[in-house]
Protein backbone atom coordinates (compact mmCIF):
# COMPACT_ATOMS: atom_id res chain seq x y z
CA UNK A 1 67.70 109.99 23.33
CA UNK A 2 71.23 111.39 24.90
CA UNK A 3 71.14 110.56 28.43
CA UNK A 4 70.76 114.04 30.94
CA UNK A 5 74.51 115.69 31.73
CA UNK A 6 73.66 115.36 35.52
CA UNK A 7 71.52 112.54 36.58
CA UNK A 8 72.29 110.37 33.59
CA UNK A 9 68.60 109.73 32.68
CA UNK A 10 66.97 108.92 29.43
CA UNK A 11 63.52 109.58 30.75
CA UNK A 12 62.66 112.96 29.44
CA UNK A 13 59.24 115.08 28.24
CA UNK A 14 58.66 117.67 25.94
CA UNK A 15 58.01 121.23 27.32
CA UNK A 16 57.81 123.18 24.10
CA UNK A 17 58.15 122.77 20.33
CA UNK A 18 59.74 126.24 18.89
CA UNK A 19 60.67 126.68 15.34
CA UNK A 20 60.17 122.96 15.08
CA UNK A 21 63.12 122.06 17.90
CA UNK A 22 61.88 120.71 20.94
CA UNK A 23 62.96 121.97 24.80
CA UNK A 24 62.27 118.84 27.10
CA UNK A 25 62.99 118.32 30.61
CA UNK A 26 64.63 115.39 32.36
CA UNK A 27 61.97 113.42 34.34
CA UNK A 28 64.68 112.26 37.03
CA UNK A 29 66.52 115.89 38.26
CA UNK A 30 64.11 117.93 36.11
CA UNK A 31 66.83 119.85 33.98
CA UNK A 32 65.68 121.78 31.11
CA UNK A 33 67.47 121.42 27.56
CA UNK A 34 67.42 122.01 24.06
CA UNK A 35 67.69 119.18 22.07
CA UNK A 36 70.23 119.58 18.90
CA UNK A 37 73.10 122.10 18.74
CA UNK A 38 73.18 125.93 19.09
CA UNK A 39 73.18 127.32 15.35
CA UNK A 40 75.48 130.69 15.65
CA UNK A 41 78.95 131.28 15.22
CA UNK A 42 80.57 132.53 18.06
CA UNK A 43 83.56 133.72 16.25
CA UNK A 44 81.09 136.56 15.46
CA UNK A 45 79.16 136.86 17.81
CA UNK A 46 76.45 139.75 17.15
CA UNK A 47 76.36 140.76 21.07
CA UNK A 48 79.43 142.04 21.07
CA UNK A 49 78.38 145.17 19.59
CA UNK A 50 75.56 145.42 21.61
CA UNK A 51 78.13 145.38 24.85
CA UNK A 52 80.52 148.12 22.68
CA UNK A 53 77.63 150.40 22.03
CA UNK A 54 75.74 150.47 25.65
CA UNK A 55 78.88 149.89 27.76
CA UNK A 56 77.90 152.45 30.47
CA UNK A 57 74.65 150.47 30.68
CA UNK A 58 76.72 146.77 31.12
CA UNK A 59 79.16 148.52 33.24
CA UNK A 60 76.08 149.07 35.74
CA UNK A 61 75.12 145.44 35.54
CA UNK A 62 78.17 144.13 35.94
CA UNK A 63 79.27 146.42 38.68
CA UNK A 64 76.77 144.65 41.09
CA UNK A 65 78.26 141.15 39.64
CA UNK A 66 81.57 142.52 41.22
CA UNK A 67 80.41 143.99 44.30
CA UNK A 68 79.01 140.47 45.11
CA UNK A 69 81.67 138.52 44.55
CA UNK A 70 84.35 140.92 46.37
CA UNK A 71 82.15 139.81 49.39
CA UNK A 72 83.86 136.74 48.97
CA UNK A 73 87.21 137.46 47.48
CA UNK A 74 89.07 140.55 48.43
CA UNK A 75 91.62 140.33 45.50
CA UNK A 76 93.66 137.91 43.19
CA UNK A 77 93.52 136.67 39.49
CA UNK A 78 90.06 135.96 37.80
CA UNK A 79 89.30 134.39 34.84
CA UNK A 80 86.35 135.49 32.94
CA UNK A 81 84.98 133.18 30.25
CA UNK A 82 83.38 135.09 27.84
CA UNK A 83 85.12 138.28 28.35
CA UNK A 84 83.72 139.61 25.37
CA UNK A 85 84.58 143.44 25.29
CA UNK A 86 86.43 143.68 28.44
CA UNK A 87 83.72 145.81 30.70
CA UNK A 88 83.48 143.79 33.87
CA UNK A 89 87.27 142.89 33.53
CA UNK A 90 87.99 146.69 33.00
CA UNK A 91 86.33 147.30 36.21
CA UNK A 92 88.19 144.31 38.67
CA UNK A 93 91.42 146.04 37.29
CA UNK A 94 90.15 149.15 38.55
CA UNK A 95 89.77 147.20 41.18
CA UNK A 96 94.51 146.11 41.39
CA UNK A 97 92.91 142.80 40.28
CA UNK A 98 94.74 140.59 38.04
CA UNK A 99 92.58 140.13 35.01
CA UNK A 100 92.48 137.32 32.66
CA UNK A 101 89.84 136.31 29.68
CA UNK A 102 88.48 133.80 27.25
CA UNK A 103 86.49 135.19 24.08
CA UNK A 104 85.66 132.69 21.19
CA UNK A 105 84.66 136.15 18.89
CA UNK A 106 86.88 138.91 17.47
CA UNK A 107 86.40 141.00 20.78
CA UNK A 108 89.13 139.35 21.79
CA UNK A 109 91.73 140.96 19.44
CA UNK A 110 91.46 144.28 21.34
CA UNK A 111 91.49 142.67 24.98
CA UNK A 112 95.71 143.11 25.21
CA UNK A 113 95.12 146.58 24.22
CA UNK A 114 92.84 146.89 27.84
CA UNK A 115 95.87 145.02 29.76
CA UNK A 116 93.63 142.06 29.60
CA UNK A 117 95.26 138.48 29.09
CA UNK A 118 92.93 137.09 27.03
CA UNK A 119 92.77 133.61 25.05
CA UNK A 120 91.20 133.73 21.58
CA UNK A 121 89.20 130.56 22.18
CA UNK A 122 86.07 128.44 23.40
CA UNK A 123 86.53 127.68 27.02
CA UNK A 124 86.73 124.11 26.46
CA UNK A 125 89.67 124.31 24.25
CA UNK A 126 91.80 127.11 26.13
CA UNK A 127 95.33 126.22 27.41
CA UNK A 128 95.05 127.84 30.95
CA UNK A 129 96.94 127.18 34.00
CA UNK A 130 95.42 124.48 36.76
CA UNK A 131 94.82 125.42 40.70
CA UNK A 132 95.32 129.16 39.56
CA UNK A 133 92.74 131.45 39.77
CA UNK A 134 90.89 132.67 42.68
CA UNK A 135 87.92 133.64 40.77
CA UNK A 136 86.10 131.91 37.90
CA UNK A 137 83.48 134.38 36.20
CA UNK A 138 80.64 132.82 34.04
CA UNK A 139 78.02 135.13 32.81
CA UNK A 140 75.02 134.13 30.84
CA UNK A 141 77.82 131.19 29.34
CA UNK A 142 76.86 128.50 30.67
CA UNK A 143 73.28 127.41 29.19
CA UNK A 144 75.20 128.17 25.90
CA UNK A 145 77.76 124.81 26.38
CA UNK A 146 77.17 121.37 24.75
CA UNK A 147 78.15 119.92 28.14
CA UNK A 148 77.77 122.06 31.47
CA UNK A 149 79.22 119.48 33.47
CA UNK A 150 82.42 118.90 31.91
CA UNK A 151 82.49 122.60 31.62
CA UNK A 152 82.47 123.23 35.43
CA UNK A 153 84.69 120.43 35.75
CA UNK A 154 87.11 122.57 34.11
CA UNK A 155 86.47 125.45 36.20
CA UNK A 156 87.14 123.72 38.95
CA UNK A 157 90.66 122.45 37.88
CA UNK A 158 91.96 125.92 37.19
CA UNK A 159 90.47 127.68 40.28
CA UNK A 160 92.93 127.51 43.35
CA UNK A 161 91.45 125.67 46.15
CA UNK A 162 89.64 128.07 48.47
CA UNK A 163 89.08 129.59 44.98
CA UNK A 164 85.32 130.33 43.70
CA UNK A 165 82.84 130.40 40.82
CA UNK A 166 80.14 133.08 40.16
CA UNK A 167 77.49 131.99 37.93
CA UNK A 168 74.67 133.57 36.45
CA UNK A 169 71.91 132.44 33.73
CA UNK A 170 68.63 132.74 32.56
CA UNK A 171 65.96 131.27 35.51
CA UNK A 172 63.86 128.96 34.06
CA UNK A 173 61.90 129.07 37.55
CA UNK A 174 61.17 133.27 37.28
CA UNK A 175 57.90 134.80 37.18
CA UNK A 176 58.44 136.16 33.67
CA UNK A 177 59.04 132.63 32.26
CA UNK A 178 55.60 131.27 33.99
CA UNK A 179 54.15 134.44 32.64
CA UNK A 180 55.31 133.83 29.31
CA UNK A 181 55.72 130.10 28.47
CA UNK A 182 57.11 129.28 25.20
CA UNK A 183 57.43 132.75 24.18
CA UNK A 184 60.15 133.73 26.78
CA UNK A 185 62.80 135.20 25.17
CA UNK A 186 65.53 133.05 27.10
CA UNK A 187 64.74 129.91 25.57
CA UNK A 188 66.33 131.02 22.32
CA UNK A 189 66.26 127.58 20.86
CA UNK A 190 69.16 128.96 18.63
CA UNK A 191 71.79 129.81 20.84
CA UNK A 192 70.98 128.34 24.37
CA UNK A 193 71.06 124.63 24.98
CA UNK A 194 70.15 124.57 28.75
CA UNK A 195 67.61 126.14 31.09
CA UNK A 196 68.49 126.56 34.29
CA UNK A 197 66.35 126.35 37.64
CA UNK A 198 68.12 127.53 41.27
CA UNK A 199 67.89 124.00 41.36
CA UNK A 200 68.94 122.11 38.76
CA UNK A 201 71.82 124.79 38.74
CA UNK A 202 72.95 123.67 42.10
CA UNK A 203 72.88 119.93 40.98
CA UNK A 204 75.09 120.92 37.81
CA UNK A 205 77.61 122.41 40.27
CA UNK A 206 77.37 119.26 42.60
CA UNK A 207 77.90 117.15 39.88
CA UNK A 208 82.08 119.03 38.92
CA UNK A 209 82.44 119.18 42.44
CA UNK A 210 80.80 122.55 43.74
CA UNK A 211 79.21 123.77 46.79
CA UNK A 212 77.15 126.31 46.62
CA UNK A 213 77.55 129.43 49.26
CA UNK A 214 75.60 132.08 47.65
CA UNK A 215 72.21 131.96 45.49
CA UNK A 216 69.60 134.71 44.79
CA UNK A 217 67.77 136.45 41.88
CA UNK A 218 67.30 139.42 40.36
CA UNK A 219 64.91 141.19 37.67
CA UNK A 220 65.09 144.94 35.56
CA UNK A 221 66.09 147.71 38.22
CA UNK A 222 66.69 145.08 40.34
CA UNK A 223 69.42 143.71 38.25
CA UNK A 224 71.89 146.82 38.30
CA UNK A 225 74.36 147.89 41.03
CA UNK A 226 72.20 151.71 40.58
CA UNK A 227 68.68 151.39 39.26
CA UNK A 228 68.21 155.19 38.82
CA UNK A 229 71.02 155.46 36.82
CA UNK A 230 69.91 152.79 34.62
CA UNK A 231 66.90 154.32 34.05
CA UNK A 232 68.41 157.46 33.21
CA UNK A 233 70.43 156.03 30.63
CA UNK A 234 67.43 154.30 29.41
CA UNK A 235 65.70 157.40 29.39
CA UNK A 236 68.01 158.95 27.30
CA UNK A 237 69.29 156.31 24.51
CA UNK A 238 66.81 153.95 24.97
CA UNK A 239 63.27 155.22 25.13
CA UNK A 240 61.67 151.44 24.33
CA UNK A 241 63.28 149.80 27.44
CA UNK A 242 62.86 153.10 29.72
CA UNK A 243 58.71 152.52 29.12
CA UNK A 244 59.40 148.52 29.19
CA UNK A 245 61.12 149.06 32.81
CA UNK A 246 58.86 151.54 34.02
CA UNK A 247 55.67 149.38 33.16
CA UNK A 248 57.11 145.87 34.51
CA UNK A 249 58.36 147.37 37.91
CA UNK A 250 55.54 145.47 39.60
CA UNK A 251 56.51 142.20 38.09
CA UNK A 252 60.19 143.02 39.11
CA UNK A 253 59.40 143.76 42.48
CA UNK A 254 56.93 140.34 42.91
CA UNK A 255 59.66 138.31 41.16
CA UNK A 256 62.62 140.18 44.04
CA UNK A 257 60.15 139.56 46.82
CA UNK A 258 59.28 135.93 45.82
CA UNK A 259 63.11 134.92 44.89
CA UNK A 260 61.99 133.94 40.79
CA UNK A 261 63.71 137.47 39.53
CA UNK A 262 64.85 136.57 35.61
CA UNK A 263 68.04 136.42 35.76
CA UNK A 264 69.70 133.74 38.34
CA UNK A 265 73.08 133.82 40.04
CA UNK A 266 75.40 131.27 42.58
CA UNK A 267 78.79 131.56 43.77
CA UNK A 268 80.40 128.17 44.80
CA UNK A 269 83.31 126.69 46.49
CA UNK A 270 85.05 123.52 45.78
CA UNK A 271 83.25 120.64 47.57
C-alpha cells in the first residue's frame, strides 16, 4: 500500500468499491483517495467544450472566484493552472491584471490569441518563473494530481512571498456527498484521485508550507457571483439543470447554512 501524501501512513480503509477501483481513506489524517491512476487524457480533455459552449454560465462562477480573491490581492500577475479556455483569466484582464496560464489540452493553442501567456503543459512539468506571481489559481485541479503535495510545493515556489493560493475542489464533507454515498458524482474514480475535506485540505496546504486565511463553501445558486442570472440562463439553454436547481434549493440552502455546500474553497499564504 503507497504510504498517504500528507501524514505518511500506510494504515488505510476502504470507503467504496466503484467500477471495481477502490476509494479508501487514510486512518491517521483521514484523507480520501483513489487508489490507481486517473484514466483520461488531458491533452483532450472533453470539458473544454463544455467551458466553450456555456461560457456566460462559467463566467458567472468564476466571477465570484475573482471577487474573493481581489479581497486579498488588489492587482499583479496570476497564474492559473488549468486555464483551459481562458474565461476567468479573460475576466482578471478586464480586471489591468497580468494574466498567465497552464493548460495540458488543446485549449491552450488559442490562449495567445486572448493576450493570455499560457504554457502548453501539466503543471508539474511547466518551466515558470520562481517568487513571481502574486496569485496562484487552482480550480477543481487539484484532486486530479498524482501528488497534491509536491504540487503545492510548487505553487509555493513560484508565488512571491506575501503572494497567495485560491483553491477550490469537490467537498468530500458536503451534504450532497452524505446524501449520496458512492453514487456522488465527484468521486469520478476515472479522473479524480483525491477527495478533499475542509480539513484534510488544510493539512495538504500545511504540509507545502501554507496557511490558510480564508475557507468556506458553497452549493448551486449559491455557487455563482448572481444566482438569478444563472437561473435565467438555465432557464433558457438548459431546461434539465433550471428544474435540478429549482428542486435542490433547500439542500443548497441547508448545505450554505451548515458550511458542507459541494463545492469547497481556501485561499492561503505562505507559512
Amino acid at each position: 500500500m503507497k504510504k498517504c501524501v500528507v501524514c505518511e501512513s500506510k494504515q488505510c480503509e476502504a470507503l467504496f468499491i466503484i467500477d471495481e477501483v477502490k476509494i479508501v481513506r487514510c486512518r491517521d489524517c483521514g484523507l480520501v483517495r483513489t487508489l490507481g491512476k486517473a484514466k483520461i487524457s488531458y491533452k483532450e480533455y472533453h470539458r473544454d467544450d463544455d467551458y466553450a459552449k456555456h461560457e456566460q454560465l462559467f463566467r458567472n462562477i468564476f466571477h465570484k472566484r475573482f471577487d474573493r480573491v481581489k479581497r486579498y490581492k488588489k492587482g499583479g500577475r496570476v497564474l492559473d493552472i488549468g486555464a483551459s479556455t481562458g474565461t476567468m483569466l479573460q475576466i482578471f484582464k478586464f480586471h489591468g491584471w497580468d494574466v498567465w496560464g497552464v493548460e495540458p489540452s488543446n485549449s491552450a493553442e488559442g490562449l495567445s490569441e486572448k493576450g493570455i501567456k499560457c504554457t502548453n503543459s501539466t503543471f508539474e512539468k511547466a518551466k515558470l518563473p520562481t517568487n513571481y506571481f502574486d496569485v496562484v489559481i487552482i480550480n477543481h485541479v487539484l484532486e486530479h494530481v498524482e501528488n497534491p503535495v509536491s504540487f503545492l510545493e510548487k505553487v509555493n515556489e513560484v508565488l512571491k512571498k506575501d503572494g497567495i493560493v485560491y483553491v477550490d475542489v469537490p467537498n468530500f464533507d458536503s451534504l450532497i456527498s452524505m446524501i449520496r454515498g458512492k453514487n456522488w458524482k465527484y468521486l469520478s474514480p476515472g479522473e479524480h484521485l483525491y477527495h478533499f475535506t475542509p480539513k484534510t485540505l488544510e493539512n495538504t496546504l500545511k504540509r507545502a508550507g501554507f496557511e490558510i486565511i480564508w475557507c468556506g463553501t458553497s452549493s448551486g445558486v449559491f455557487d455563482v457571483a448572481r444566482p438569478l442570472l444563472k437561473l435565467a440562463y438555465e432557464a433558457r439553454y438548459l431546461r434539465r439543470n433550471f428544474l435540478f436547481d429549482i428542486f435542490r434549493v433547500p439542500l443548497d440552502i441547508a448545505s450554505q447554512i451548515s458550511n458542507r455546500g459541494a463545492s469547497l474553497a481556501v485561499i492561503a499564504k505562505k507559512s
